[in-house]
PDB file of N, CA and C in Angstrom:
ATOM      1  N   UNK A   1      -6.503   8.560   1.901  1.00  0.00           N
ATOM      2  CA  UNK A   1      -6.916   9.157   3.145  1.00  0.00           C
ATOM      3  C   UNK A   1      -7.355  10.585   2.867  1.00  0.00           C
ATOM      4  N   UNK A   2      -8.403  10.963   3.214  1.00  0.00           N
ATOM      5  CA  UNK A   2      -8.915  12.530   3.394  1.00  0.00           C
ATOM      6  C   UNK A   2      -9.513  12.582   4.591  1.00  0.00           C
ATOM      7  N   UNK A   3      -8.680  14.333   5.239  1.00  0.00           N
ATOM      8  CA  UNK A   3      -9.335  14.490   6.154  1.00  0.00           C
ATOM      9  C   UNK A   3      -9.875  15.860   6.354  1.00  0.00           C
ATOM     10  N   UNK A   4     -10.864  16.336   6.527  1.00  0.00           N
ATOM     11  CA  UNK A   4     -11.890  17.654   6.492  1.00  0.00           C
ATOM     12  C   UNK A   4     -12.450  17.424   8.225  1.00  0.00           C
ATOM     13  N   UNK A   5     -12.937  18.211   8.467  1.00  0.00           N
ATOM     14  CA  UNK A   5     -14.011  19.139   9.418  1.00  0.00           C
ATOM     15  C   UNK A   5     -14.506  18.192   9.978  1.00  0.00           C
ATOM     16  N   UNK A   6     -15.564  17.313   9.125  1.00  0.00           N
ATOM     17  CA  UNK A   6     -15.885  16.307   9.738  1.00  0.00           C
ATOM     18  C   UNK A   6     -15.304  15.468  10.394  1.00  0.00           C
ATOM     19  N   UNK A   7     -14.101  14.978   9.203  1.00  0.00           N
ATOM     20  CA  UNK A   7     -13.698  13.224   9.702  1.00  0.00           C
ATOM     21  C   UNK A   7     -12.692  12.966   8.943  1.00  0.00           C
ATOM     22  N   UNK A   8     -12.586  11.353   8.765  1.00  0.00           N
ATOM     23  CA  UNK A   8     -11.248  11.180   8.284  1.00  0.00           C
ATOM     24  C   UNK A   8     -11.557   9.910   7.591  1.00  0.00           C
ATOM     25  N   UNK A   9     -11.873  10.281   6.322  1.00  0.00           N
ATOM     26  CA  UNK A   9     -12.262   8.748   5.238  1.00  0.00           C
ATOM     27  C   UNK A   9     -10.946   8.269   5.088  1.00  0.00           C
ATOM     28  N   UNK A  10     -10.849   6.796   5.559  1.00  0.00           N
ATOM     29  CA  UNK A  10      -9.608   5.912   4.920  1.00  0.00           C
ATOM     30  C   UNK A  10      -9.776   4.891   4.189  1.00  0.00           C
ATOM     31  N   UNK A  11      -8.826   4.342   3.785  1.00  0.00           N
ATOM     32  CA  UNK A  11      -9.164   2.965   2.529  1.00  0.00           C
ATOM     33  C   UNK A  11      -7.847   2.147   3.678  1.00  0.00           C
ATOM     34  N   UNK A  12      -8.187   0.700   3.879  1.00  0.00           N
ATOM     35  CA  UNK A  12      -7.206   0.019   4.556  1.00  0.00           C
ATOM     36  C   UNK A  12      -7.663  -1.235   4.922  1.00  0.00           C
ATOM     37  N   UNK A  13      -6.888  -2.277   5.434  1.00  0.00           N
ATOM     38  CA  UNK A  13      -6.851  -3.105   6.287  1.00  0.00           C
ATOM     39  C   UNK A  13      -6.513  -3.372   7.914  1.00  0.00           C
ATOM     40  N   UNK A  14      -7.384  -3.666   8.139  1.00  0.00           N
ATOM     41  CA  UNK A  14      -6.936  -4.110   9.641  1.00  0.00           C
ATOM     42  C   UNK A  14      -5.190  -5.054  10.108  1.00  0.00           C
ATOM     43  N   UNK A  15      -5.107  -4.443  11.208  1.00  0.00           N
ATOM     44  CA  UNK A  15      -3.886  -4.640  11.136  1.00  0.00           C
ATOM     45  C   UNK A  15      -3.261  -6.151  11.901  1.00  0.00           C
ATOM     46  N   UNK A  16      -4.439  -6.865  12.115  1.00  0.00           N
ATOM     47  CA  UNK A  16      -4.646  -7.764  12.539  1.00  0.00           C
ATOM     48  C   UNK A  16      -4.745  -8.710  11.182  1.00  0.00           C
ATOM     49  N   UNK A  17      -5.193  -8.433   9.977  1.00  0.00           N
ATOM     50  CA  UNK A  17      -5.447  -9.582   8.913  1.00  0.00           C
ATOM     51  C   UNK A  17      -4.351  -8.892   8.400  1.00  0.00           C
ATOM     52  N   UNK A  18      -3.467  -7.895   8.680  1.00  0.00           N
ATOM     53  CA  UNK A  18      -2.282  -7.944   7.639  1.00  0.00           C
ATOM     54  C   UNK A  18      -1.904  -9.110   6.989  1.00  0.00           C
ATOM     55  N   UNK A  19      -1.261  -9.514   7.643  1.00  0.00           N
ATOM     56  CA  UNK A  19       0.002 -11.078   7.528  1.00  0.00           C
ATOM     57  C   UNK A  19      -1.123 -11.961   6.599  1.00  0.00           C
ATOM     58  N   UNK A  20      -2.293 -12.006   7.193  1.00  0.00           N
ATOM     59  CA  UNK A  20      -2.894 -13.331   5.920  1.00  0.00           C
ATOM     60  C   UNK A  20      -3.708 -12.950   4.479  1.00  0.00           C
ATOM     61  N   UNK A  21      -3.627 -11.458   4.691  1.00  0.00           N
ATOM     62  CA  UNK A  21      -3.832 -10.691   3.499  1.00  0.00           C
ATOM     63  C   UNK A  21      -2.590 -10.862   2.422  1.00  0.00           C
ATOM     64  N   UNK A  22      -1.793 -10.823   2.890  1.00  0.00           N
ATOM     65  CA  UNK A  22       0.179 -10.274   2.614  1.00  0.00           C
ATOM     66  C   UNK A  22       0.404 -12.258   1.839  1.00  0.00           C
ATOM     67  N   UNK A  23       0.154 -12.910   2.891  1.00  0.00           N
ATOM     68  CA  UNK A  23       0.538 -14.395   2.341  1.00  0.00           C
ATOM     69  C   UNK A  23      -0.972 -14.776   1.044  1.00  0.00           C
ATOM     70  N   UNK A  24      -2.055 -14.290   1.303  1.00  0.00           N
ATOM     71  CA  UNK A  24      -3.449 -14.202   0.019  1.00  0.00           C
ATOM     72  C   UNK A  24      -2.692 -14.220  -1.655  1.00  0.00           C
ATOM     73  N   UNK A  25      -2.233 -13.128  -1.141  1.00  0.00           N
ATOM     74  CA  UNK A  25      -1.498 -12.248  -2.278  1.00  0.00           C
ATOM     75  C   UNK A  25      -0.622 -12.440  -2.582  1.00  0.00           C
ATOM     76  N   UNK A  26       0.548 -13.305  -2.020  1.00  0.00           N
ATOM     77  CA  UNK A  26       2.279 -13.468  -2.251  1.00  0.00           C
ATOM     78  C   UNK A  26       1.779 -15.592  -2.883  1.00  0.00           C
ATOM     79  N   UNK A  27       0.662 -16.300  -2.235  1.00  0.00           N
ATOM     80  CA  UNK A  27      -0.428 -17.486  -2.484  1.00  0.00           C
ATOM     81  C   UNK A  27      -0.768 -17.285  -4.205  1.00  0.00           C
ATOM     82  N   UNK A  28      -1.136 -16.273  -4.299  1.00  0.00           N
ATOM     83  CA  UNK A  28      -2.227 -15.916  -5.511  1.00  0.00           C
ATOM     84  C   UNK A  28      -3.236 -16.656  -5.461  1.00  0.00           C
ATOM     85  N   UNK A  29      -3.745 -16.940  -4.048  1.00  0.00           N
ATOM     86  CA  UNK A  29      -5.125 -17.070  -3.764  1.00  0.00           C
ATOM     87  C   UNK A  29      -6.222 -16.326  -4.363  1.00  0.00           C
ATOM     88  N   UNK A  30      -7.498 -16.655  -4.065  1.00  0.00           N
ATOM     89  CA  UNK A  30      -8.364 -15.970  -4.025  1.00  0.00           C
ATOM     90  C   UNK A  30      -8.589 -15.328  -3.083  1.00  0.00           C
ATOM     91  N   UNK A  31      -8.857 -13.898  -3.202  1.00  0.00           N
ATOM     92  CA  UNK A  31      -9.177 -13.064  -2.062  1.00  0.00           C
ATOM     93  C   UNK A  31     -10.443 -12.982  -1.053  1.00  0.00           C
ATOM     94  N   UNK A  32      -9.763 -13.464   0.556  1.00  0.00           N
ATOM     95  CA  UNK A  32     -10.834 -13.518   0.809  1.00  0.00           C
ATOM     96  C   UNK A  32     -10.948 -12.212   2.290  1.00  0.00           C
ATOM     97  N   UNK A  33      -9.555 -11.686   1.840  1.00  0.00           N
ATOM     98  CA  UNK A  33      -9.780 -10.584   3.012  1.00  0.00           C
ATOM     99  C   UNK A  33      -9.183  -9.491   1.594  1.00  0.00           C
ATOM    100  N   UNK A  34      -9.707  -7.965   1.945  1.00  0.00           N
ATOM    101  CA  UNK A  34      -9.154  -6.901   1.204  1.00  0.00           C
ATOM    102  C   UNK A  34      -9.258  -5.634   2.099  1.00  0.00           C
ATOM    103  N   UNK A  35      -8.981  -4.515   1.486  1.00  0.00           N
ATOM    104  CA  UNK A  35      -9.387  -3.662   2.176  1.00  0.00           C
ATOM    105  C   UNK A  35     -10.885  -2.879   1.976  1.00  0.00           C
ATOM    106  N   UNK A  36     -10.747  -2.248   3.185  1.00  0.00           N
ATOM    107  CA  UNK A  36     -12.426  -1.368   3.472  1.00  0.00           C
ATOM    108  C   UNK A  36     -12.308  -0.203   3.336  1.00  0.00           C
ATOM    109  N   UNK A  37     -13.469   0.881   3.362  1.00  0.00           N
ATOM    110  CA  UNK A  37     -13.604   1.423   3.809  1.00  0.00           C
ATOM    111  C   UNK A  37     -13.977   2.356   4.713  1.00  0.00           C
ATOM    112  N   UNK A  38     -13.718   3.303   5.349  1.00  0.00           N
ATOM    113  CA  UNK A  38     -14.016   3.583   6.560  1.00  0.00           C
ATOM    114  C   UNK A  38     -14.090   5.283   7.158  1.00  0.00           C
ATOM    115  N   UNK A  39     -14.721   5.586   7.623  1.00  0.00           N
ATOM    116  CA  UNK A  39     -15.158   7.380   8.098  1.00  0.00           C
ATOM    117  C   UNK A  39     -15.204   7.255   9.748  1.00  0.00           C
ATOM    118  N   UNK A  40     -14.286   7.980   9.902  1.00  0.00           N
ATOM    119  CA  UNK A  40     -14.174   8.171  11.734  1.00  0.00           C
ATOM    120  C   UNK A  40     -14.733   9.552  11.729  1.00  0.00           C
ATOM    121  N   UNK A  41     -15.847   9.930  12.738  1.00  0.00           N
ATOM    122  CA  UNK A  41     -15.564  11.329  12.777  1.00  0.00           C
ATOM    123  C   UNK A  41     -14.446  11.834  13.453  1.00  0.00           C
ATOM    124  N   UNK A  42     -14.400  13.548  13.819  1.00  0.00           N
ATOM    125  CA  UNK A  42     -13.297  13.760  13.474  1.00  0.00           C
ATOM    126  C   UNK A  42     -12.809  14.080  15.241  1.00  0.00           C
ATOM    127  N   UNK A  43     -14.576  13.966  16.187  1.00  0.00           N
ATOM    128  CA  UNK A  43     -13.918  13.981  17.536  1.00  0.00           C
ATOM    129  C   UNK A  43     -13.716  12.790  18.268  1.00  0.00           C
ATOM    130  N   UNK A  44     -13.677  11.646  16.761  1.00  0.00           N
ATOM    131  CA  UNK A  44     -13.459  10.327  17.655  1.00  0.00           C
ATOM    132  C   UNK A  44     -11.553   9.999  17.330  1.00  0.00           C
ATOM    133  N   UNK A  45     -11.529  11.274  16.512  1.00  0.00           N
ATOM    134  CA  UNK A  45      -9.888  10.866  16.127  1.00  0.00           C
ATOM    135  C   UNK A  45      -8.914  11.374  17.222  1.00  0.00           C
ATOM    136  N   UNK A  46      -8.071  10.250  17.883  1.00  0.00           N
ATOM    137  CA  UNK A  46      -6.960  11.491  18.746  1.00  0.00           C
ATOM    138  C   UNK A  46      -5.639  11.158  17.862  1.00  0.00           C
ATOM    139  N   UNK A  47      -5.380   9.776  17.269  1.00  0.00           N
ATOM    140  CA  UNK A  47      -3.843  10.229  16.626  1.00  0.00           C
ATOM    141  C   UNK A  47      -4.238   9.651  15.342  1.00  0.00           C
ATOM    142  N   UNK A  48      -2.984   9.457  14.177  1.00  0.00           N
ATOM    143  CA  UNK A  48      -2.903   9.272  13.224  1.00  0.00           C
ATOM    144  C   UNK A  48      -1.862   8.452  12.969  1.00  0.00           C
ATOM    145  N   UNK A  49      -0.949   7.490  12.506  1.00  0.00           N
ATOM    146  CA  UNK A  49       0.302   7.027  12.766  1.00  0.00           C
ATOM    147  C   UNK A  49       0.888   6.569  11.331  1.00  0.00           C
ATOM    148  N   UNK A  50       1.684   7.038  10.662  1.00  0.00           N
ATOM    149  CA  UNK A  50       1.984   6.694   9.308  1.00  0.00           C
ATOM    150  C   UNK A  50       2.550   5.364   9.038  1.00  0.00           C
ATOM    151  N   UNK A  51       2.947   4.661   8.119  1.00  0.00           N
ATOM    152  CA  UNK A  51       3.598   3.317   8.182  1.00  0.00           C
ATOM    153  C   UNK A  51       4.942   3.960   7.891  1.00  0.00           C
ATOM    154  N   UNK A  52       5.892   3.869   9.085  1.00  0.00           N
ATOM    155  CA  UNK A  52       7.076   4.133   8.200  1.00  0.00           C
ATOM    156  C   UNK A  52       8.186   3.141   8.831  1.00  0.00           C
ATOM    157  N   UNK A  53       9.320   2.875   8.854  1.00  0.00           N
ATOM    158  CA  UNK A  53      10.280   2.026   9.666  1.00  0.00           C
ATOM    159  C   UNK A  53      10.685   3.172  10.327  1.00  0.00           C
ATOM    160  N   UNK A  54      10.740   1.949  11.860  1.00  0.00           N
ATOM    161  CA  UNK A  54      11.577   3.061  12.964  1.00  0.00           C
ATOM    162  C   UNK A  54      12.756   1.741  13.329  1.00  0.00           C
ATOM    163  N   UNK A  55      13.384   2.485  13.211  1.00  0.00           N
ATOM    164  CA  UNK A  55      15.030   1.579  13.526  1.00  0.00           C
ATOM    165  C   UNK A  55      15.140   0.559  12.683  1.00  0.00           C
ATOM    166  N   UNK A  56      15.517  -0.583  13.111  1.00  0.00           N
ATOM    167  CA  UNK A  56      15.617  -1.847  12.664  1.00  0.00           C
ATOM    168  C   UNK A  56      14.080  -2.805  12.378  1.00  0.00           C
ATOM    169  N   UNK A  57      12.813  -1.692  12.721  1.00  0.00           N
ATOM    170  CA  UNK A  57      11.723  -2.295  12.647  1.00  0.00           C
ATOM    171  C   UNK A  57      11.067  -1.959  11.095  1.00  0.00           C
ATOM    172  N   UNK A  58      10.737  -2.723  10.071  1.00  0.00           N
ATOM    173  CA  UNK A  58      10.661  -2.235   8.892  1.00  0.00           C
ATOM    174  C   UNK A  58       9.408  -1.849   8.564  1.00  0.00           C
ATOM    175  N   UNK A  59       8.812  -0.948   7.834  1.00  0.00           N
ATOM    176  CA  UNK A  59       7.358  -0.622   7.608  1.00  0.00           C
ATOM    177  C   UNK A  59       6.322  -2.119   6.942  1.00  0.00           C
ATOM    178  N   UNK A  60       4.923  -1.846   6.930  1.00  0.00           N
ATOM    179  CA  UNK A  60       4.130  -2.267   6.584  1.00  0.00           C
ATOM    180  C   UNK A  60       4.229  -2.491   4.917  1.00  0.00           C
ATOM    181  N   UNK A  61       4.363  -1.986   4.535  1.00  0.00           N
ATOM    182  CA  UNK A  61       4.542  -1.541   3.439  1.00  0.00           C
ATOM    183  C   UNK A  61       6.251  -2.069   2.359  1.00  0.00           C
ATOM    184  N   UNK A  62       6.817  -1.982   3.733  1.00  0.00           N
ATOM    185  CA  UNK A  62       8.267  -2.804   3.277  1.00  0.00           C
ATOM    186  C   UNK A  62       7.891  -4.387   3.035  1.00  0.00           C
ATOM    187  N   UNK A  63       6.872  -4.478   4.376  1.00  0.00           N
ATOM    188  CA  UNK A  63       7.186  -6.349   4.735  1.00  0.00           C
ATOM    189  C   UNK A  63       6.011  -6.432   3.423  1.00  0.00           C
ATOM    190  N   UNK A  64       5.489  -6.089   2.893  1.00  0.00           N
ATOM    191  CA  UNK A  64       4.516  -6.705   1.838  1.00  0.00           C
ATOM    192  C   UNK A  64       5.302  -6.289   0.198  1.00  0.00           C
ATOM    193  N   UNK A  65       6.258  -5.601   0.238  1.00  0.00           N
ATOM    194  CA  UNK A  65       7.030  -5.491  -0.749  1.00  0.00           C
ATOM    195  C   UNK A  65       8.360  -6.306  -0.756  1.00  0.00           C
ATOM    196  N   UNK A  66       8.625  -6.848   0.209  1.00  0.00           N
ATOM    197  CA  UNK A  66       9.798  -7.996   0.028  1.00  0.00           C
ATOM    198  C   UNK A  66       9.228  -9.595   0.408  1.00  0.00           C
ATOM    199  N   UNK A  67       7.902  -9.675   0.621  1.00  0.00           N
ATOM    200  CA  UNK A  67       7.382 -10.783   0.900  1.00  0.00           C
ATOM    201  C   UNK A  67       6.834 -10.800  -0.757  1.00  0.00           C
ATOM    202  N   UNK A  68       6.148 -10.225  -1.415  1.00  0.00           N
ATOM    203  CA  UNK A  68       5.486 -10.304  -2.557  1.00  0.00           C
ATOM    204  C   UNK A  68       5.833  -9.978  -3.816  1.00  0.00           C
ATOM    205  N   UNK A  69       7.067  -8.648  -3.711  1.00  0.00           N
ATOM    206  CA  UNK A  69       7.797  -8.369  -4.735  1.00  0.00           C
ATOM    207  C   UNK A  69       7.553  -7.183  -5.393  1.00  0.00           C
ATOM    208  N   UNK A  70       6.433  -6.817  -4.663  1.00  0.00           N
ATOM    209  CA  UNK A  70       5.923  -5.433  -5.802  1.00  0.00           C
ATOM    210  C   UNK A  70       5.762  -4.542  -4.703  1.00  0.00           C
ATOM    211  N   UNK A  71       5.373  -3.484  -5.048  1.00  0.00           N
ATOM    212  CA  UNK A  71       4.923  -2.378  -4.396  1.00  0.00           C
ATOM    213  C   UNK A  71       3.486  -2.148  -3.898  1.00  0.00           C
ATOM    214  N   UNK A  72       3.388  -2.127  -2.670  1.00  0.00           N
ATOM    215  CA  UNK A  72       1.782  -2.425  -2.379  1.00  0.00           C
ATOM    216  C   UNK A  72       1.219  -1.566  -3.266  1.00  0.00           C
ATOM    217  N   UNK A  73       1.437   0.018  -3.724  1.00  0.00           N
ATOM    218  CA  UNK A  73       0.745   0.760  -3.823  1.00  0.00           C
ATOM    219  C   UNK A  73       0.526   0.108  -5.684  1.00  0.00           C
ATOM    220  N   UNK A  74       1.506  -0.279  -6.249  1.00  0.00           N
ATOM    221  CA  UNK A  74       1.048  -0.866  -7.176  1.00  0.00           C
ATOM    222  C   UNK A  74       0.488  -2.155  -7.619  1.00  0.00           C
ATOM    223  N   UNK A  75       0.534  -2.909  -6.624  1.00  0.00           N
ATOM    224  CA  UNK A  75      -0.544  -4.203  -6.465  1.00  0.00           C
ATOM    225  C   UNK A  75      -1.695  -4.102  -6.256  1.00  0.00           C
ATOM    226  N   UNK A  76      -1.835  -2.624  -5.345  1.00  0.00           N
ATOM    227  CA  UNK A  76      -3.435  -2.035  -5.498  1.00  0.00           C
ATOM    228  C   UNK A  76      -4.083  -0.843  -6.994  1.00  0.00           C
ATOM    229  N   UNK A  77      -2.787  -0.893  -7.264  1.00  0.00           N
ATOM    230  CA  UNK A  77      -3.844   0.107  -8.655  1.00  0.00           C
ATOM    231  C   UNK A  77      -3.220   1.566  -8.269  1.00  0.00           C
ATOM    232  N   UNK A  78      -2.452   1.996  -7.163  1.00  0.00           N
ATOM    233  CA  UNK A  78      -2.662   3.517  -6.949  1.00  0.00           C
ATOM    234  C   UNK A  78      -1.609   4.170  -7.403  1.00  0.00           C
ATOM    235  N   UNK A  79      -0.684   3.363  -8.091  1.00  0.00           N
ATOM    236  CA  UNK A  79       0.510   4.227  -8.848  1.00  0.00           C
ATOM    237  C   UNK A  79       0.656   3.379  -9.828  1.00  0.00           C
ATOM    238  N   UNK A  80       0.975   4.206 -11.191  1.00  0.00           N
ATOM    239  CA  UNK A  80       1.341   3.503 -12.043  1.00  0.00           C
ATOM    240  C   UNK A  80       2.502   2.859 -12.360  1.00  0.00           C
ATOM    241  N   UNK A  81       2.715   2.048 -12.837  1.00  0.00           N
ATOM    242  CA  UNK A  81       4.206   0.873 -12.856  1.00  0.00           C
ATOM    243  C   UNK A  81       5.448   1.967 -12.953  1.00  0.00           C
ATOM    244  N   UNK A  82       5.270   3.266 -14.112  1.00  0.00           N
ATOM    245  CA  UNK A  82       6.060   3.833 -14.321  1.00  0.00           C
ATOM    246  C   UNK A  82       6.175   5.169 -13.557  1.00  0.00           C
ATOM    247  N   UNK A  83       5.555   5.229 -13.154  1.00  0.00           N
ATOM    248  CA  UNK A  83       5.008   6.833 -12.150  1.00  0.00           C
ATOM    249  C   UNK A  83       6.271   6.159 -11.000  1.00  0.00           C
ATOM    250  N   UNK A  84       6.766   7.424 -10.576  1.00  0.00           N
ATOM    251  CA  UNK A  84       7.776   7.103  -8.739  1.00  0.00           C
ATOM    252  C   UNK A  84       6.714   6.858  -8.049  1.00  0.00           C
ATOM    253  N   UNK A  85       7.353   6.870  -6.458  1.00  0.00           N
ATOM    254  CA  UNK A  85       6.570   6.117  -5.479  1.00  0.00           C
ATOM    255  C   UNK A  85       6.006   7.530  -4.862  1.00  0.00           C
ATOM    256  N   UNK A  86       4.971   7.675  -4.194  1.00  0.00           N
ATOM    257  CA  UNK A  86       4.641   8.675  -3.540  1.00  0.00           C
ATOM    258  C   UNK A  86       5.477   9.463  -2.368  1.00  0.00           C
ATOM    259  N   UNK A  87       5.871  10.165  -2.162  1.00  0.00           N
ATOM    260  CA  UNK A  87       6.905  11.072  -0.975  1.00  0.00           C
ATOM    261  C   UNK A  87       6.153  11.025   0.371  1.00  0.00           C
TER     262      UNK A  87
END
């Protein structure tokens, strides 16, 4: 995610093909959904919302790491196996 003056470039999935992205990948299908990318400008942005767990509700990011086993961020390439997880 970067965000400047303009806008706000993200890399992601819709949150609607989560779940059959999440089962693609846990399948070892062939991929037929991934993520995009995408530029909002920056007066079409009003919020931002992080993936995190609130209460007993677990993050995005949890449910594709105990459904699949790995770490999304390292099933996508963005941390290395041995590198920690991002803060």
């Amino acid at each position: 995610m970067n965000l400047d003056q303009s806008g706000l470039v993200l890399r992601g999935i819709n949150v609607s093909s989560f779940d059959n992205w999440m089962f693609q990948v846990t399948r070892q299908e062939q991929q037929s959904l991934g993520l995009s990318t995408m530029f909002v400008p920056l007066f079409r942005i009003e919020r931002v919302f992080l993936d995190e767990q609130i209460g007993e509700v677990g993050s995005y990011s949890q449910r594709f790491e105990d459904q699949v086993g790995m770490a999304v961020e390292n099933y996508l390439g963005l941390v290395a196996e041995n590198d920690e997880e991002p803060s």
